[in-house]
N, C-alpha and C. Protein backbone atom coordinates (compact mmCIF):
# COMPACT_ATOMS: atom_id res chain seq x y z
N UNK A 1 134.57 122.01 98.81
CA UNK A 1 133.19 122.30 99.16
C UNK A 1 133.21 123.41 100.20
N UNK A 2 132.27 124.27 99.73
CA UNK A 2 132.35 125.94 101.25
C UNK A 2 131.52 125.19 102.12
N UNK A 3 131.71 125.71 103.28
CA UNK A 3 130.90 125.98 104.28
C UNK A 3 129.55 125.75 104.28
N UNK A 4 128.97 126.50 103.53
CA UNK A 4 127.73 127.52 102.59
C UNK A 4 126.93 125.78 102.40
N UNK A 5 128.07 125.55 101.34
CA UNK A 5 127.00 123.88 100.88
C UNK A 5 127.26 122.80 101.45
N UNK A 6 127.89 122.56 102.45
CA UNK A 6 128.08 121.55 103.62
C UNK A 6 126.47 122.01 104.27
N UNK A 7 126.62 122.89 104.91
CA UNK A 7 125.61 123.04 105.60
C UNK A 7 124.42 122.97 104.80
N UNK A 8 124.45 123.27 103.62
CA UNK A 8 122.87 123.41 102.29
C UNK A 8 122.83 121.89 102.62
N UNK A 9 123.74 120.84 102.47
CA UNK A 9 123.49 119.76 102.22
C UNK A 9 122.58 119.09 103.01
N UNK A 10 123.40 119.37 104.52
CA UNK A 10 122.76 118.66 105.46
C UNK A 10 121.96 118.77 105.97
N UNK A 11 121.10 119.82 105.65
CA UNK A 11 119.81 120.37 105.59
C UNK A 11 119.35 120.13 105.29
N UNK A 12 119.47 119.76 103.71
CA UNK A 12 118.54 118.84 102.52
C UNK A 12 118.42 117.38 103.17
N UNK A 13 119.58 116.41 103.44
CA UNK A 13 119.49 115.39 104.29
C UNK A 13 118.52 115.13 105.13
N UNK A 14 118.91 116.14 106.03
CA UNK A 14 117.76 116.14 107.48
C UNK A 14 116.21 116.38 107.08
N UNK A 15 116.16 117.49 105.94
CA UNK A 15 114.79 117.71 105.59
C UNK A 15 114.58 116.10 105.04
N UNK A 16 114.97 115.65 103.86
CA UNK A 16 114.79 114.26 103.33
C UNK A 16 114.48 113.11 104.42
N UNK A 17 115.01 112.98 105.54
CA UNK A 17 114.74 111.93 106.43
C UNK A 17 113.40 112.02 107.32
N UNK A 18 113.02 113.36 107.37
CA UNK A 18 111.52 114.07 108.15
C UNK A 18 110.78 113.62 107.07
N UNK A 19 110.66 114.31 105.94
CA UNK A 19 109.61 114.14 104.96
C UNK A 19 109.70 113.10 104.06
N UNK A 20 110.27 112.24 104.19
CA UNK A 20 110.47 110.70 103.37
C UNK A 20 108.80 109.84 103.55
N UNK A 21 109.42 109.55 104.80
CA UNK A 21 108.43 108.44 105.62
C UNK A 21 106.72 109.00 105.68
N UNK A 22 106.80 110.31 105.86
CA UNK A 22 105.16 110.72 105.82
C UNK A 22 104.84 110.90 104.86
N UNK A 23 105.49 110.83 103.44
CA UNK A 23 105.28 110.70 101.82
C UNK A 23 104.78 109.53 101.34
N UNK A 24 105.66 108.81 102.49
CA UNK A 24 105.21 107.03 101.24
C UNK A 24 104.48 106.74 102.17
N UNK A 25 104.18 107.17 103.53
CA UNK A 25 102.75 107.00 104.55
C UNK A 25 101.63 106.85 103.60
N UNK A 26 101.67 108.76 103.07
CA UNK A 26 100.59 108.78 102.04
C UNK A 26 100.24 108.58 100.93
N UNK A 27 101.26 108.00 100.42
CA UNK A 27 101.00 107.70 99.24
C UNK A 27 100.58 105.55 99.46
N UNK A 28 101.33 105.55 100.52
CA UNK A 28 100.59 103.92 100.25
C UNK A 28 99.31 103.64 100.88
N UNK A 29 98.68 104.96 101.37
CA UNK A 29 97.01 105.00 101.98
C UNK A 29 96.55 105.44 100.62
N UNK A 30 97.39 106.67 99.84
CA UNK A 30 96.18 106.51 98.45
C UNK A 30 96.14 105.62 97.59
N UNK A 31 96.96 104.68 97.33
CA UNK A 31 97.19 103.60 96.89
C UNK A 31 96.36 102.64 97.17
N UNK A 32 95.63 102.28 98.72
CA UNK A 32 94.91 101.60 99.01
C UNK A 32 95.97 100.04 99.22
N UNK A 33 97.28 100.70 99.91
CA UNK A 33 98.17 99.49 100.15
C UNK A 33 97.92 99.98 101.82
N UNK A 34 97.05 99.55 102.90
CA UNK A 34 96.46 100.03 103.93
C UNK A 34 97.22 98.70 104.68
N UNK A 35 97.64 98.69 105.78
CA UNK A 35 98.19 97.26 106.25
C UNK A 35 97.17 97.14 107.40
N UNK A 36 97.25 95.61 107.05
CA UNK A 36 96.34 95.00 107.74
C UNK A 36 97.13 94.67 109.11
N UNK A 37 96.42 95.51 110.40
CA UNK A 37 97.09 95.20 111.50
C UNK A 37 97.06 93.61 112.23
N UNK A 38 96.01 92.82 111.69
CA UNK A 38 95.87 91.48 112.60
C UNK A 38 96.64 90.64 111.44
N UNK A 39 97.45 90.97 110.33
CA UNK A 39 98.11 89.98 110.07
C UNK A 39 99.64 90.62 110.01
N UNK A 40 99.77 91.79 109.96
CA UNK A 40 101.13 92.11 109.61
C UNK A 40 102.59 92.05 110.46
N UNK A 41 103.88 91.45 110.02
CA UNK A 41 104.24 91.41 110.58
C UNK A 41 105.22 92.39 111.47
N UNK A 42 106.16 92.14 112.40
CA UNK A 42 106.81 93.18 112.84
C UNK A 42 107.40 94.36 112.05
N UNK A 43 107.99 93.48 110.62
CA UNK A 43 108.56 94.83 110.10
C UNK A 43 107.50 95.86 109.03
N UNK A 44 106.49 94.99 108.66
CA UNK A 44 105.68 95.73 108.13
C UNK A 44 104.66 96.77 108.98
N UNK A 45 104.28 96.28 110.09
CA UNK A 45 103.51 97.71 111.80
C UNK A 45 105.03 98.76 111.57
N UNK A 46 106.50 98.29 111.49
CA UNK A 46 107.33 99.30 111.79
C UNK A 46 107.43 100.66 110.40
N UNK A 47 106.86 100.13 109.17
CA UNK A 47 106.74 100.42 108.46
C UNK A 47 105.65 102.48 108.78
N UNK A 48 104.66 101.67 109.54
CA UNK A 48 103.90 103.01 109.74
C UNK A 48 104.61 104.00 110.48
N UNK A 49 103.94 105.46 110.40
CA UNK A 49 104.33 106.47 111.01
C UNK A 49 104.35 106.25 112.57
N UNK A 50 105.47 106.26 113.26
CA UNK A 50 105.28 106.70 115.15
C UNK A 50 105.35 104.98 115.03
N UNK A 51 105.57 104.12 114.89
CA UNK A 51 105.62 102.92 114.95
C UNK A 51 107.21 102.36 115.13
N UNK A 52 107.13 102.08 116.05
CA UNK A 52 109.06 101.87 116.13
C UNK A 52 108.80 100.35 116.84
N UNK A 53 110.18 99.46 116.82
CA UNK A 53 110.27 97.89 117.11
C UNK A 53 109.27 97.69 118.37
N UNK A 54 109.49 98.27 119.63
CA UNK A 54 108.55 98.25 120.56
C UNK A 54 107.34 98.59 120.63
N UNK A 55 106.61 98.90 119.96
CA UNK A 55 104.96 99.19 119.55
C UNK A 55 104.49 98.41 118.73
N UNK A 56 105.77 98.23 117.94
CA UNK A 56 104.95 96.89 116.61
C UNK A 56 105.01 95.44 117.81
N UNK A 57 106.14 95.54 118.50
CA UNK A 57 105.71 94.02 119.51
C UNK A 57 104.54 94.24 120.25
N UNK A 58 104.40 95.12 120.79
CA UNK A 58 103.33 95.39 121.85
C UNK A 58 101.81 94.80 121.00
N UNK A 59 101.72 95.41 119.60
CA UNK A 59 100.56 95.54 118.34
C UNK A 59 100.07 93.91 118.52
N UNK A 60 102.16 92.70 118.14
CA UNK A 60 101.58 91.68 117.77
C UNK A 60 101.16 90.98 118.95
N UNK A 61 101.82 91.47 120.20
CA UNK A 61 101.82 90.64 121.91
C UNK A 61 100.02 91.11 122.32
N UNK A 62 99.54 92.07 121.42
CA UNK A 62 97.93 92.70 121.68
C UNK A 62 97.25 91.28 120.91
N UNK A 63 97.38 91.36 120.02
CA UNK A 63 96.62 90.53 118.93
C UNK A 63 96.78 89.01 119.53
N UNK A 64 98.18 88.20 119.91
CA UNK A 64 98.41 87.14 120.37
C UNK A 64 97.53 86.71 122.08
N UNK A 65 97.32 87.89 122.37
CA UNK A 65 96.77 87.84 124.03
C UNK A 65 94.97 87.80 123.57
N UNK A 66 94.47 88.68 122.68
CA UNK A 66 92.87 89.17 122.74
C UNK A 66 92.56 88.56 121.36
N UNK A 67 93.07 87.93 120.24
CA UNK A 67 92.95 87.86 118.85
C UNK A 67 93.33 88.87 118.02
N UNK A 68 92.24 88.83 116.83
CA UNK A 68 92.40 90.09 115.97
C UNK A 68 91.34 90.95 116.06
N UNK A 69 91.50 91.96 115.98
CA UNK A 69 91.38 93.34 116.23
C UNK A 69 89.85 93.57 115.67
N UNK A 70 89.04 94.43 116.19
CA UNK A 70 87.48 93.90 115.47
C UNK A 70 87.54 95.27 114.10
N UNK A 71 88.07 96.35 114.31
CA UNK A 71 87.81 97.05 114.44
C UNK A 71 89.22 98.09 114.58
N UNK A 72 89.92 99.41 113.58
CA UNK A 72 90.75 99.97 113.66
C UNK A 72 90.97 100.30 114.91
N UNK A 73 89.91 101.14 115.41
CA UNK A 73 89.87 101.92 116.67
C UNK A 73 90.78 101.06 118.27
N UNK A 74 90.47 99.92 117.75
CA UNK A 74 90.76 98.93 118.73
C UNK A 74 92.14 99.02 119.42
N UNK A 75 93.01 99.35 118.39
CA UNK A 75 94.65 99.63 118.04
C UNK A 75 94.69 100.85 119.20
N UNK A 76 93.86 101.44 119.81
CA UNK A 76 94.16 102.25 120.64
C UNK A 76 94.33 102.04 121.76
N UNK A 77 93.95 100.90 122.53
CA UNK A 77 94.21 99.76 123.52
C UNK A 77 95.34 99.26 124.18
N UNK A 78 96.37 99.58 122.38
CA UNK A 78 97.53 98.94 122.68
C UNK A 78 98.75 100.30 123.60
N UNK A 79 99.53 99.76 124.44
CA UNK A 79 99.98 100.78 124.88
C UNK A 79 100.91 102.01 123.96
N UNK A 80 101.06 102.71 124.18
CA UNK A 80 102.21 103.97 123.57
C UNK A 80 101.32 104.15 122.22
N UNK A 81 99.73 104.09 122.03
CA UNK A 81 99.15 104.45 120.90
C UNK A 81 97.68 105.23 121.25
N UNK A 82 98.26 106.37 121.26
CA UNK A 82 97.01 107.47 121.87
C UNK A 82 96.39 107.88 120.90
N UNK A 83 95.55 108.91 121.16
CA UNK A 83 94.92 109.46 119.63
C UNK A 83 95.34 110.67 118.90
N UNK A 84 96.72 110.74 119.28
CA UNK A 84 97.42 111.89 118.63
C UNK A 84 98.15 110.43 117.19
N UNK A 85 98.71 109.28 117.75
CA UNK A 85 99.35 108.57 116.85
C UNK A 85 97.84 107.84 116.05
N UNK A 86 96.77 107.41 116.55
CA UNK A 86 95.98 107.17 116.02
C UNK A 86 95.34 107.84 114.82
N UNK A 87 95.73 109.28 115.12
CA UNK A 87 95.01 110.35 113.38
C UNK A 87 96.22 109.89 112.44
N UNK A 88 97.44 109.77 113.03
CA UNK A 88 98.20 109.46 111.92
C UNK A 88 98.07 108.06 110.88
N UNK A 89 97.70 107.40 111.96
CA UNK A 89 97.58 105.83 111.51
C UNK A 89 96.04 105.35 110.82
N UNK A 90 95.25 105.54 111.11
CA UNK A 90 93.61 106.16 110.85
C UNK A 90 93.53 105.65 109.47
N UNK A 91 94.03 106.28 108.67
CA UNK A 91 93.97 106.14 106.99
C UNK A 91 95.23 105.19 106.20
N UNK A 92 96.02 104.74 107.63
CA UNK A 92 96.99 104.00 106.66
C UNK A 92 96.51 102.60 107.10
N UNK A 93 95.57 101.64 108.32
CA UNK A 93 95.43 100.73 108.31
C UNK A 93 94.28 100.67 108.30
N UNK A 94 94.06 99.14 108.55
CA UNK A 94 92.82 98.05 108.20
C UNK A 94 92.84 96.72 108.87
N UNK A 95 91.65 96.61 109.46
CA UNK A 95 91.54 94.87 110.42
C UNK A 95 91.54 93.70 108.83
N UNK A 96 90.89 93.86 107.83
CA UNK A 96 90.50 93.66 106.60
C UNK A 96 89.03 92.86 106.37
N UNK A 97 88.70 92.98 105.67
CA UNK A 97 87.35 92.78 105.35
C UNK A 97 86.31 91.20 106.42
N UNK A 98 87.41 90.42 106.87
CA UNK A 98 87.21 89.45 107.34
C UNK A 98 86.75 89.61 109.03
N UNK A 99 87.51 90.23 109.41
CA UNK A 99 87.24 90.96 110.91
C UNK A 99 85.87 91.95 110.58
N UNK A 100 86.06 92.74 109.86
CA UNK A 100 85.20 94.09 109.19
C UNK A 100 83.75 93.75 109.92
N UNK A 101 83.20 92.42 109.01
CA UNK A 101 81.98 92.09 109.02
C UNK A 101 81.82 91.25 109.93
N UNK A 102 82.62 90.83 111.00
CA UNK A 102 81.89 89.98 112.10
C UNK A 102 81.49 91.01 113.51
């Protein structure tokens, strides 16, 4: 193997690991597979974009302290989730229809 395609490779790699996760972001918001933040569990919050083990605890230690969430916007409350991670997250979750209407 040259040089040339060692490096092509790991390029492709690195590109593949950036643009993976914000693919199936969007594709499971057009899908209308939206996760429901007041039931989901740790590994499914880690699932979203900017969501890493310590934010999904913080998400469920939010919900366990105040309930469930009335309301998406709410999720902004929780710490390390500003409204730069909030546009990302915006279209991929949901309180679900049960919270929705109270």
């Amino acid at each position: 193997m040259t040089r040339l395609t060692a490096k092509a490779m790991l390029i492709g790699l690195v590109l593949g690991l950036i643009v993976s996760p914000l693919v199936s972001a969007q594709t499971a918001a057009k899908a209308g597979d939206k996760v429901n933040i007041n039931t989901a569990s740790l590994a499914e919050l880690q699932k979203l974009p900017r969501i890493g083990p310590q934010i999904a605890q913080r998400i469920l230690d939010y919900r366990k302290e105040n309930g469930n969430f009335k309301k998406i916007e709410e999720i902004l409350k929780v710490r390390g989730i500003g409204e730069k991670v909030f546009s990302q997250l915006k279209d991929l979750i949901t309180v679900g229809a049960e919270a929705a209407s109270k």
